[in-house]
N, C-alpha and C. Protein backbone atom coordinates (compact mmCIF):
# COMPACT_ATOMS: atom_id res chain seq x y z
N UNK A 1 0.84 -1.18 0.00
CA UNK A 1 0.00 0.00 0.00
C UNK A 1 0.88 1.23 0.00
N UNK A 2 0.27 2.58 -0.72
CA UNK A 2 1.36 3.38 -0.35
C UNK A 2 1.44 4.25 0.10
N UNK A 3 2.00 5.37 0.28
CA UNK A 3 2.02 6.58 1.43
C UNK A 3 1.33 7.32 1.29
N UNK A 4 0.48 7.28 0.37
CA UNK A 4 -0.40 8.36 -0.34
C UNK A 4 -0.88 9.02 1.10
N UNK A 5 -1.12 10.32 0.72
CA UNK A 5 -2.12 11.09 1.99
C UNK A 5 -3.43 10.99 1.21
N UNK A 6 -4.64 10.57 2.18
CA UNK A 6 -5.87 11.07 1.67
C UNK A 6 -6.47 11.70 3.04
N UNK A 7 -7.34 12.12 3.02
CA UNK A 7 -8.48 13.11 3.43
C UNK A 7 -8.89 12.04 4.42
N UNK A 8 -8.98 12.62 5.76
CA UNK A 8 -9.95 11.88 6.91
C UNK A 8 -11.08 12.45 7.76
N UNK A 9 -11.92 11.50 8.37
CA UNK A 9 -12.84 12.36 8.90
C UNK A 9 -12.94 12.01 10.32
N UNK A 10 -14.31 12.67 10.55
CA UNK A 10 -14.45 12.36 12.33
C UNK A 10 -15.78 11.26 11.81
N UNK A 11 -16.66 11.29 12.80
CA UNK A 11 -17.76 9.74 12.75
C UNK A 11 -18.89 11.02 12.19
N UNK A 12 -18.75 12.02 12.69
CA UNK A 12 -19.84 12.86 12.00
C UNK A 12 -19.50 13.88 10.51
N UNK A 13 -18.46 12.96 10.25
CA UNK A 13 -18.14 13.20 8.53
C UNK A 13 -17.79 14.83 8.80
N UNK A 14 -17.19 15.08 9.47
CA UNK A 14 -16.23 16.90 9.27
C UNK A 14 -14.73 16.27 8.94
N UNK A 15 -14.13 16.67 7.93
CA UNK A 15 -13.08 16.54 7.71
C UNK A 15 -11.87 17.03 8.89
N UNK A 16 -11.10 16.31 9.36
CA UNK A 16 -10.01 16.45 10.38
C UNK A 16 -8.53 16.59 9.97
N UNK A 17 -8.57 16.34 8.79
CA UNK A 17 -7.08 16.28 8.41
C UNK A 17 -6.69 15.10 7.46
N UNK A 18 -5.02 14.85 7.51
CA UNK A 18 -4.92 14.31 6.76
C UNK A 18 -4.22 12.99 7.62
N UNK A 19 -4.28 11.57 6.26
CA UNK A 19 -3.09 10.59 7.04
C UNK A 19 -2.53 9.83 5.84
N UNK A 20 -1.63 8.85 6.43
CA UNK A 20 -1.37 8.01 5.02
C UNK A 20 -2.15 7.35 5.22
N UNK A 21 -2.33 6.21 3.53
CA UNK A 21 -3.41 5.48 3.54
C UNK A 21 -3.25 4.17 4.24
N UNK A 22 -1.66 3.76 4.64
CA UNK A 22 -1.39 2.71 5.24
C UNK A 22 -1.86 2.75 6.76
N UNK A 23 -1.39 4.07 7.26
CA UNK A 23 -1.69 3.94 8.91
C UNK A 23 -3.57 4.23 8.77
N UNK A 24 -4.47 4.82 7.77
CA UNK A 24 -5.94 5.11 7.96
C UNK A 24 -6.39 3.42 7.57
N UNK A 25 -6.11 2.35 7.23
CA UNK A 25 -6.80 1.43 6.37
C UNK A 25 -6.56 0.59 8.44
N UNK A 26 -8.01 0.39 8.90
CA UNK A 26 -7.82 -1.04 10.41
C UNK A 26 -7.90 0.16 11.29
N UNK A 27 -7.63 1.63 10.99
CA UNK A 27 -7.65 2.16 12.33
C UNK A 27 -9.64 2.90 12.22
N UNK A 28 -9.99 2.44 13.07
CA UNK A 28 -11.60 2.98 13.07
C UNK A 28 -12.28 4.21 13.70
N UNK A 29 -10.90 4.84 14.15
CA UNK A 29 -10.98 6.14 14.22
C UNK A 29 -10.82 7.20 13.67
N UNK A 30 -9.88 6.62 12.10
CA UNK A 30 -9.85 7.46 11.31
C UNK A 30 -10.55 7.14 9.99
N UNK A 31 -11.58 7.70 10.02
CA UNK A 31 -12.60 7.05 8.56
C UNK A 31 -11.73 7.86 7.26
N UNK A 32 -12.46 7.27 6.03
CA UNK A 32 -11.85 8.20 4.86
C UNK A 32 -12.91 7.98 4.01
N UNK A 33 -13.36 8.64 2.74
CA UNK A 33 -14.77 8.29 2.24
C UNK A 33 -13.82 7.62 0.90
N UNK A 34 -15.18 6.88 0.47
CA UNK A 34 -14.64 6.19 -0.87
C UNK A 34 -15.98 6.11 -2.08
N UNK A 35 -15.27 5.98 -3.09
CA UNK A 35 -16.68 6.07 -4.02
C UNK A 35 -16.21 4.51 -4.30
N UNK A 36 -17.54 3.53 -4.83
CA UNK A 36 -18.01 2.49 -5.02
C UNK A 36 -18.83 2.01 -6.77
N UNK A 37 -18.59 1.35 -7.53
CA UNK A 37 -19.26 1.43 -8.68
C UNK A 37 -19.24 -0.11 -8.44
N UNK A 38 -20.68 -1.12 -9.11
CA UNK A 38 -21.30 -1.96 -8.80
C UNK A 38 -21.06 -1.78 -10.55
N UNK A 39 -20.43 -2.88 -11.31
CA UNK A 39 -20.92 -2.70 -13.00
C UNK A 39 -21.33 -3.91 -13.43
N UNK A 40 -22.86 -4.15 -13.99
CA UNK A 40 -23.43 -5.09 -14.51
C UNK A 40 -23.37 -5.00 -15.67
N UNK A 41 -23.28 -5.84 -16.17
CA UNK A 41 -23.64 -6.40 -17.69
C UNK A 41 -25.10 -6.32 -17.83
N UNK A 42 -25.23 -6.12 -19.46
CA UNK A 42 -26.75 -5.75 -20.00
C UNK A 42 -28.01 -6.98 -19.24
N UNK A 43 -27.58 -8.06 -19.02
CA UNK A 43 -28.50 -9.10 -18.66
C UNK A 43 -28.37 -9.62 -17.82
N UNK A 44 -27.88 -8.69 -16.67
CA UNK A 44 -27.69 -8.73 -15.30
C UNK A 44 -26.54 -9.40 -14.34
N UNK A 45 -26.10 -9.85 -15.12
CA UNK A 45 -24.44 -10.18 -14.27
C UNK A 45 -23.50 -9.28 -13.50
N UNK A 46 -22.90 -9.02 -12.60
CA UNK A 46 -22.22 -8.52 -12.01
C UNK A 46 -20.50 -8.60 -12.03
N UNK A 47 -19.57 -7.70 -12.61
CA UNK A 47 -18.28 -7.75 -12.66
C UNK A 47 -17.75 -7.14 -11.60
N UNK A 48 -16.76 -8.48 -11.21
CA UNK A 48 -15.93 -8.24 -10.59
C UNK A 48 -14.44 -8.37 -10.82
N UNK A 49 -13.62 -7.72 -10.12
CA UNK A 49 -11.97 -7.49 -10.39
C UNK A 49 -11.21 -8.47 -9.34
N UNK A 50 -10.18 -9.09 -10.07
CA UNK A 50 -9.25 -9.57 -8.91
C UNK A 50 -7.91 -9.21 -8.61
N UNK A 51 -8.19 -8.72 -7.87
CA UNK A 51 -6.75 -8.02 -7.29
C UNK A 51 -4.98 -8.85 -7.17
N UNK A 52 -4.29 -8.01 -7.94
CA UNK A 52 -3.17 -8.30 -8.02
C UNK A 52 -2.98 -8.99 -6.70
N UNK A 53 -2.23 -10.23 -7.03
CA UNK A 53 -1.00 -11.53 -5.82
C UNK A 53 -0.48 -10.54 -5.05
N UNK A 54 0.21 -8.95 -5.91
CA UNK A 54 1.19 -8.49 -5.27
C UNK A 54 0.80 -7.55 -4.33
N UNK A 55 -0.97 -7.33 -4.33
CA UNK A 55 -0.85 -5.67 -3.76
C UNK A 55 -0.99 -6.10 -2.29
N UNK A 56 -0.96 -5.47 -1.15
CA UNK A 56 -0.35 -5.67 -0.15
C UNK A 56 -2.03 -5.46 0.93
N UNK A 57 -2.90 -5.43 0.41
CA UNK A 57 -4.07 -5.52 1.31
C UNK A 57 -5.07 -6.58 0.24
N UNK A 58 -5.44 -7.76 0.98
CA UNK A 58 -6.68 -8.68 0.56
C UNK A 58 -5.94 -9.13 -0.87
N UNK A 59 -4.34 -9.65 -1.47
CA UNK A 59 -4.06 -9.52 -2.56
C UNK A 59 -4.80 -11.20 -2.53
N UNK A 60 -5.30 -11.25 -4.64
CA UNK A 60 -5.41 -12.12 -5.09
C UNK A 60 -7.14 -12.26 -4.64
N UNK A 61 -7.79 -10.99 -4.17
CA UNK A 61 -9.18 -11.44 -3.35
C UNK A 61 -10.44 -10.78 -4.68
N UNK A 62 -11.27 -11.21 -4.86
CA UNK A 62 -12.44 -10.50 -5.64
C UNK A 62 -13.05 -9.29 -5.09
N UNK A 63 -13.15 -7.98 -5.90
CA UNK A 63 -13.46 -6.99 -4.71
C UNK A 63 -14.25 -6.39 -6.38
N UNK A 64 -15.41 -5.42 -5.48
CA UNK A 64 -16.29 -4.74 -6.45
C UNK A 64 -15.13 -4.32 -7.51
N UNK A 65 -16.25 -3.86 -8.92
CA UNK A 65 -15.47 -3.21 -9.81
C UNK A 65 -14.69 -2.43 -9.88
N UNK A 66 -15.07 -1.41 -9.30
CA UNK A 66 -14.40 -0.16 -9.16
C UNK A 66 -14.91 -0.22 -7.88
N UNK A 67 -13.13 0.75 -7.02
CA UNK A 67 -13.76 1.59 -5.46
C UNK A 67 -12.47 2.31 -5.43
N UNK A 68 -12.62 2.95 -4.78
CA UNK A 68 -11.11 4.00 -4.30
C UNK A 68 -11.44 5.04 -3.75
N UNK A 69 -10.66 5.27 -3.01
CA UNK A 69 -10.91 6.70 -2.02
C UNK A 69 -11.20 8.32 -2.74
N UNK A 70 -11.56 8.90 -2.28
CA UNK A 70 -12.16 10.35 -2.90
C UNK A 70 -10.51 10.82 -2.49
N UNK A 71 -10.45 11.64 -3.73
CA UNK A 71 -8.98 12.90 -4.22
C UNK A 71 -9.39 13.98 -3.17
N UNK A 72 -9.01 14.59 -3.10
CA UNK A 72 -9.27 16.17 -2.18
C UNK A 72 -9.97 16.51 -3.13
N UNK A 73 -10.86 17.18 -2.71
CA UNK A 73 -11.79 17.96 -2.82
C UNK A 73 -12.89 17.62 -3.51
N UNK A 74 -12.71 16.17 -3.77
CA UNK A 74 -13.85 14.89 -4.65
C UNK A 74 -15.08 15.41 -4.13
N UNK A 75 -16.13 14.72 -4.85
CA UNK A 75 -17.17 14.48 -4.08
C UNK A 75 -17.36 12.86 -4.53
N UNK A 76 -18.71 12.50 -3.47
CA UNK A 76 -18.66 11.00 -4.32
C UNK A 76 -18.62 10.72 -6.09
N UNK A 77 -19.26 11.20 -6.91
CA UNK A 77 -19.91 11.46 -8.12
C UNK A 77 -18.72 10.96 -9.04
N UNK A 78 -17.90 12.15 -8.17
CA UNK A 78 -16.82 12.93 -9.23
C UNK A 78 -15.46 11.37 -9.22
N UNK A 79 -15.71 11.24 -8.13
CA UNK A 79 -14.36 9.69 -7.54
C UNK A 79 -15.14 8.70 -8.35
N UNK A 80 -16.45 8.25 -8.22
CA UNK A 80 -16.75 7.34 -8.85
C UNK A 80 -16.40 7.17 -10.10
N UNK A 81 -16.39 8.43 -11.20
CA UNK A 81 -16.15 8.43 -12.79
C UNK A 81 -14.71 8.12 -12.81
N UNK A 82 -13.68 9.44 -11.73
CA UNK A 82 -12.54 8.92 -12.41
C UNK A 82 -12.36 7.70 -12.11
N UNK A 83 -12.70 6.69 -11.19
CA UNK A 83 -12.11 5.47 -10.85
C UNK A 83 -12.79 4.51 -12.34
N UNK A 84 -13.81 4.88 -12.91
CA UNK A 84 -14.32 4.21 -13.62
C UNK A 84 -13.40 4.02 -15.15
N UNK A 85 -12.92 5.05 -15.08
CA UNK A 85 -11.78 5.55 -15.89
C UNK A 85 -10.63 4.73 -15.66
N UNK A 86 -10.31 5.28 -14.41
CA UNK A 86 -8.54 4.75 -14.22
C UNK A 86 -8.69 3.51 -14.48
N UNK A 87 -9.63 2.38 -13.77
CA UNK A 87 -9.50 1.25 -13.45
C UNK A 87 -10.37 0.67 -14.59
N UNK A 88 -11.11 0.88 -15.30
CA UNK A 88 -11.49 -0.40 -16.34
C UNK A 88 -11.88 0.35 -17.37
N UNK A 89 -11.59 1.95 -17.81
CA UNK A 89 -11.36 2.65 -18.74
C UNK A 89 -12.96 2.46 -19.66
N UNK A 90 -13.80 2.91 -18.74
CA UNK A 90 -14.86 3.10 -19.17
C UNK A 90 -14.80 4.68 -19.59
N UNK A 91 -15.51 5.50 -20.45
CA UNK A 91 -15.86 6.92 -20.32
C UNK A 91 -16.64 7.48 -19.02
N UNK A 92 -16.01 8.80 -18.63
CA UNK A 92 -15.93 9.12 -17.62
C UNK A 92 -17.57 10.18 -17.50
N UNK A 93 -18.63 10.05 -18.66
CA UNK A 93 -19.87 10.03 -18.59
C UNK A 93 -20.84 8.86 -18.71
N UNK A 94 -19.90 7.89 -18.35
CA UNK A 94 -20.66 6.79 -18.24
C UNK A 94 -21.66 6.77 -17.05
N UNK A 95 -23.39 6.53 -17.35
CA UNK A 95 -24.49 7.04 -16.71
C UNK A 95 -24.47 6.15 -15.43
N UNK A 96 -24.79 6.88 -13.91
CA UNK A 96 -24.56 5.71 -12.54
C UNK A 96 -25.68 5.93 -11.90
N UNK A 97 -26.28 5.30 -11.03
CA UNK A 97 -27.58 5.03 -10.58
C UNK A 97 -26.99 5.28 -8.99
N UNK A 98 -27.22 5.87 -8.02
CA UNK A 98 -27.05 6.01 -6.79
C UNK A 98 -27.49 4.84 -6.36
N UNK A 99 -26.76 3.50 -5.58
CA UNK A 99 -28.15 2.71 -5.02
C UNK A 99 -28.16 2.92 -3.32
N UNK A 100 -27.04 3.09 -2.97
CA UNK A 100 -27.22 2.99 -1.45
C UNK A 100 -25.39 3.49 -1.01
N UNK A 101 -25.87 3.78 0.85
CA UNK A 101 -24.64 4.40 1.16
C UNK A 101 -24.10 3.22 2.30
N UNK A 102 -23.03 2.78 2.51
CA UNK A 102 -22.18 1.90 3.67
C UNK A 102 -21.49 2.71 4.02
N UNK A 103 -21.39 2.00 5.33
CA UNK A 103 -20.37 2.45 6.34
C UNK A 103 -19.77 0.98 6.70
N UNK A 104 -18.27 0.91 6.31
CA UNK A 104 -17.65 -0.17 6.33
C UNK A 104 -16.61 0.09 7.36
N UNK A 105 -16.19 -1.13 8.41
CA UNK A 105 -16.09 -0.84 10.05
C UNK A 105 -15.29 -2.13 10.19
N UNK A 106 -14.34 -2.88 9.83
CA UNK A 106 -13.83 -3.99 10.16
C UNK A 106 -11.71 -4.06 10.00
N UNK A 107 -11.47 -5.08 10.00
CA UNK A 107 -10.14 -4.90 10.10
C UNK A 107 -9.24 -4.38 9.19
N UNK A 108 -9.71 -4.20 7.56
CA UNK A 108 -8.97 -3.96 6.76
C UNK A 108 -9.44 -2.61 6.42
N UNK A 109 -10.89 -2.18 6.73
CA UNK A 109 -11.28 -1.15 6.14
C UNK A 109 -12.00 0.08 7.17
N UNK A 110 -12.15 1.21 7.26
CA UNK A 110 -12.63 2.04 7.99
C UNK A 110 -13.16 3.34 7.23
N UNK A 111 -14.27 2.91 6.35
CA UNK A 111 -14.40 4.14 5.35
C UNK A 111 -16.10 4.34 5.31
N UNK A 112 -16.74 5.60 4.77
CA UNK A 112 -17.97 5.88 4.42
C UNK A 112 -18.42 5.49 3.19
N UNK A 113 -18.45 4.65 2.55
CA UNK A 113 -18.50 4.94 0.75
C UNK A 113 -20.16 5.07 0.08
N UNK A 114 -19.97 5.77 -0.82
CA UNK A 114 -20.86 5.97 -1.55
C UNK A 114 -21.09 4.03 -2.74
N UNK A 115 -22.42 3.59 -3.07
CA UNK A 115 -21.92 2.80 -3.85
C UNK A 115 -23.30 3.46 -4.88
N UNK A 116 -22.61 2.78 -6.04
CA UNK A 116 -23.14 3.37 -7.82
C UNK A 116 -23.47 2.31 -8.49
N UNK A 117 -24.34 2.19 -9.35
CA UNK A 117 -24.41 1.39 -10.05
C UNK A 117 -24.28 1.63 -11.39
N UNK A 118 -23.31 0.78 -12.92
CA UNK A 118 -23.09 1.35 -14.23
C UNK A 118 -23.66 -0.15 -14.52
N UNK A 119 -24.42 0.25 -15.86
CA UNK A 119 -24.37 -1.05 -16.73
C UNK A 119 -23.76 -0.91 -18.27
N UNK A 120 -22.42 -1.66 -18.15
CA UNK A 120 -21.74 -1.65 -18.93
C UNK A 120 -21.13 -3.03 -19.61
N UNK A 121 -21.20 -3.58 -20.73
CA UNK A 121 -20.61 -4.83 -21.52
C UNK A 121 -19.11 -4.15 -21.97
N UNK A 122 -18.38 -3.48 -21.42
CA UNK A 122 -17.09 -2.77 -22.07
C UNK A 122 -17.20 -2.33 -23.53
N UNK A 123 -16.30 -2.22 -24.10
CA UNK A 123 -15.07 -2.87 -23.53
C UNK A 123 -14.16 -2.48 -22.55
N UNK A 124 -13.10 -2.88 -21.41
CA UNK A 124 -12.63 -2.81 -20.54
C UNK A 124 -11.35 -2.78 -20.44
N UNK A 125 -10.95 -1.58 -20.17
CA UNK A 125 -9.23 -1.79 -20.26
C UNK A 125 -8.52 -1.75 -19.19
N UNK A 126 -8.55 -2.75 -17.64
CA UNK A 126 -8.51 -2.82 -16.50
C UNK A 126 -6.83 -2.14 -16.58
N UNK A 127 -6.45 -1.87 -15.14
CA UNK A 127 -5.08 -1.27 -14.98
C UNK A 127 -4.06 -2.70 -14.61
N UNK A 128 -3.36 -3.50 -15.87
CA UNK A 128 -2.72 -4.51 -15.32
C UNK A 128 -2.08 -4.50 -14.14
N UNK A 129 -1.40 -3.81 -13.60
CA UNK A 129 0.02 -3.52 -12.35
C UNK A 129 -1.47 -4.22 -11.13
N UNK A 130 -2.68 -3.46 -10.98
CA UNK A 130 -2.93 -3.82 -9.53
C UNK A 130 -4.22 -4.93 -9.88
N UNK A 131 -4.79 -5.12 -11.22
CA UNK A 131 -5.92 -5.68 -11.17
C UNK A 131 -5.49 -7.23 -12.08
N UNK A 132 -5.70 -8.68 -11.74
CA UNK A 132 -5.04 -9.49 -12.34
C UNK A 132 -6.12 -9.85 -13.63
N UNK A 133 -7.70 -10.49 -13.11
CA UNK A 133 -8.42 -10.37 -14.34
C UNK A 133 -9.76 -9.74 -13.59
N UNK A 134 -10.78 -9.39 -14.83
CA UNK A 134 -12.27 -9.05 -14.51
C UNK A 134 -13.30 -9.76 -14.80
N UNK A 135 -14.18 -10.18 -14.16
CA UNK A 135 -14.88 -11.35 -14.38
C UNK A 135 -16.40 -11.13 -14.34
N UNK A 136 -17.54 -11.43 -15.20
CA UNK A 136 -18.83 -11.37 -15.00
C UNK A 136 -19.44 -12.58 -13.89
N UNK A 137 -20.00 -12.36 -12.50
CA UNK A 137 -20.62 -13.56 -12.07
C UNK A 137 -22.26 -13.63 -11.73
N UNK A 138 -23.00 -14.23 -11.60
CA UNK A 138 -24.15 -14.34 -11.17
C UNK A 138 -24.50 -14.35 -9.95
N UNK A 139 -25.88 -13.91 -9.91
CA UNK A 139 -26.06 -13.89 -8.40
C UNK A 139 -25.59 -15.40 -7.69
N UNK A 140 -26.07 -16.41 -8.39
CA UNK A 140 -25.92 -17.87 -7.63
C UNK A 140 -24.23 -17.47 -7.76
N UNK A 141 -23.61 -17.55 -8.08
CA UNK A 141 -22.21 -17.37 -7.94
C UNK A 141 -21.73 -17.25 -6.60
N UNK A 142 -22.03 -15.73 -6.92
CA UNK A 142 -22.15 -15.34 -6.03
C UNK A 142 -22.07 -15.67 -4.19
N UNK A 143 -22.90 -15.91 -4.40
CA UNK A 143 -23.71 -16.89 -3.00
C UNK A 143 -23.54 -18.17 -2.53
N UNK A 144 -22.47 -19.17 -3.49
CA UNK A 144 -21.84 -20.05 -3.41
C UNK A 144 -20.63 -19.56 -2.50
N UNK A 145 -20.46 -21.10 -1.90
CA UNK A 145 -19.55 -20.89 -0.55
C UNK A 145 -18.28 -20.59 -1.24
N UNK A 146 -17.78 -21.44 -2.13
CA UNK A 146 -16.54 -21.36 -2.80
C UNK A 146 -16.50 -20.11 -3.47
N UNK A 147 -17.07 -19.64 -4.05
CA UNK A 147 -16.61 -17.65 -4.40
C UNK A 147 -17.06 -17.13 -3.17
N UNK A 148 -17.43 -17.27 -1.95
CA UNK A 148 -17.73 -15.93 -1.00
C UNK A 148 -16.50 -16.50 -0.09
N UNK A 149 -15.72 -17.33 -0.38
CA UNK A 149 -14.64 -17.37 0.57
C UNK A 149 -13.47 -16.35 -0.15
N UNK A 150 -13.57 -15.86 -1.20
CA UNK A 150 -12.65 -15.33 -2.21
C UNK A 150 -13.00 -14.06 -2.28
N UNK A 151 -13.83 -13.43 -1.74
CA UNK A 151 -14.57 -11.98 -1.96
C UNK A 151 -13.89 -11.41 -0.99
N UNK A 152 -14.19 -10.12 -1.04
CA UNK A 152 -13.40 -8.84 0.18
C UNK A 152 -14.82 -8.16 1.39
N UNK A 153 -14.45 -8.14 2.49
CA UNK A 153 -15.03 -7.97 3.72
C UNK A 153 -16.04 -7.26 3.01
N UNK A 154 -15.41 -6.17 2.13
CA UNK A 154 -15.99 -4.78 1.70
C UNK A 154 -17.28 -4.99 1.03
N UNK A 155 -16.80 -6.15 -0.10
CA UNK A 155 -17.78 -6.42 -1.06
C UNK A 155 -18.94 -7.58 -0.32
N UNK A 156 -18.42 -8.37 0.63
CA UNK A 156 -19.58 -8.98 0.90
C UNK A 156 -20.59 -8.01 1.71
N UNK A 157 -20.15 -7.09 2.30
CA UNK A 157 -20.84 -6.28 2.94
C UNK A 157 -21.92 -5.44 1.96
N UNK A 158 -21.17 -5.06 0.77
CA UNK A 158 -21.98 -4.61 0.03
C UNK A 158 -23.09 -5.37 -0.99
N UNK A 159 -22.76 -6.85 -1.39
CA UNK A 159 -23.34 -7.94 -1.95
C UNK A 159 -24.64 -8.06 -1.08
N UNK A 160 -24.56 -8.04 0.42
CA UNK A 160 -25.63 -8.24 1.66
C UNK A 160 -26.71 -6.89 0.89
N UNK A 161 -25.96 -5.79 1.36
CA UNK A 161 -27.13 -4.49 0.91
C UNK A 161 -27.75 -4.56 -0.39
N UNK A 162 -27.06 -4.94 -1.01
CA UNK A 162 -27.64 -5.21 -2.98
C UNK A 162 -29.00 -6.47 -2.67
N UNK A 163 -28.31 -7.49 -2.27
CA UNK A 163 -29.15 -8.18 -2.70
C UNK A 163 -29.89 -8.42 -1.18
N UNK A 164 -29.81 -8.04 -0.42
CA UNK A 164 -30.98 -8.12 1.31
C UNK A 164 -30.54 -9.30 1.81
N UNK A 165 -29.52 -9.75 2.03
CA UNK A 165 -29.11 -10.78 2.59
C UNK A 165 -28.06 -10.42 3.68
C-alpha cells in the first residue's frame, strides 16, 4: 500500500485532516470516504476485479469493480467516474444510478463509501500492475460458498445491501 495522503474524517463526517493510507486502512478512528461502482452487464451479471498476488491488502481477493478513495476535494460522483476511468477505462460520462450508502467498520477497512451502479458490456481496459483479471458472475455465484470465501469484507458487505441478505 502506499504513502499516499488522503483526506480523513471524524464519525460525523467533518473533515479532520490528513493521514497516510497505510496507517488510515484497520484504524476505526480514522474514517476516509470512498466512491463504489457496482458494474453489470446488460442481462444482469455482475463484474468483478481480482486483485493483483502483489498488492499488499486482501491480494489475489475479488473486490467490487471499481472503489477507491475520494482525491481532495472529490465528491462522491466525481471519484466514482474517475475510478471508472482509471481502473477499467470506461468513459468518464458513463451514466450511474445512486443505489445505497455503507459504512464499512472492520479490520482492513474504515471508510464511508458511496456505492453506484453502471451497466456496462465494455469494452474494458482494466489497470494490469494492480488488477489481475475481470470477471462477470451471477447472483448464484455469487452466494456459493466457494466464491464468497474469495470476496473482500468490503464487497460482501456490500453484496448483503444489494441483494438483502
Amino acid at each position: 500500500m502506499s504513502s499516499e495522503l488522503i483526506d480523513i474524517y471524524d464519525a460525523q463526517g467533518r473533515k479532520i485532516g490528513l493521514a497516510e493510507r497505510s496507517k488510515a486502512h484497520g484504524d476505526n478512528t480514522l474514517l476516509h470516504r470512498a466512491a463504489h461502482v457496482l458494474v453489470f452487464s446488460t442481462d444482469g451479471r455482475l463484474l468483478l476485479q481480482k486483485r493483483s498476488l502483489t498488492k499488499r491488502i486482501q491480494p489475489g481477493k475479488w473486490d467490487a469493480s471499481v472503489g477507491g478513495h475520494l482525491a481532495a476535494g472529490e465528491d462522491y460522483l466525481t471519484g466514482a467516474r474517475r475510478e471508472l476511468a482509471e481502473e477499467l477505462g470506461l468513459p468518464e460520462n458513463t451514466p450511474l444510478e445512486h443505489l445505497f450508502d455503507v459504512e464499512i467498520r472492520n479490520e482492513i477497512e474504515s471508510e464511508d463509501a458511496r456505492v453506484y451502479k453502471a451497466v456496462s458490456d465494455g469494452p474494458f481496459d482494466f489497470q494490469r500492475e494492480e488488477i489481475d483479471e475481470v470477471r462477470f458472475f451471477t447472483r448464484e455465484e455469487l452466494e456459493s460458498p466457494q466464491v464468497r470465501q474469495t470476496l473482500t469484507p468490503c464487497l460482501i458487505g456490500e453484496l448483503e445491501r444489494l441483494y438483502g441478505k
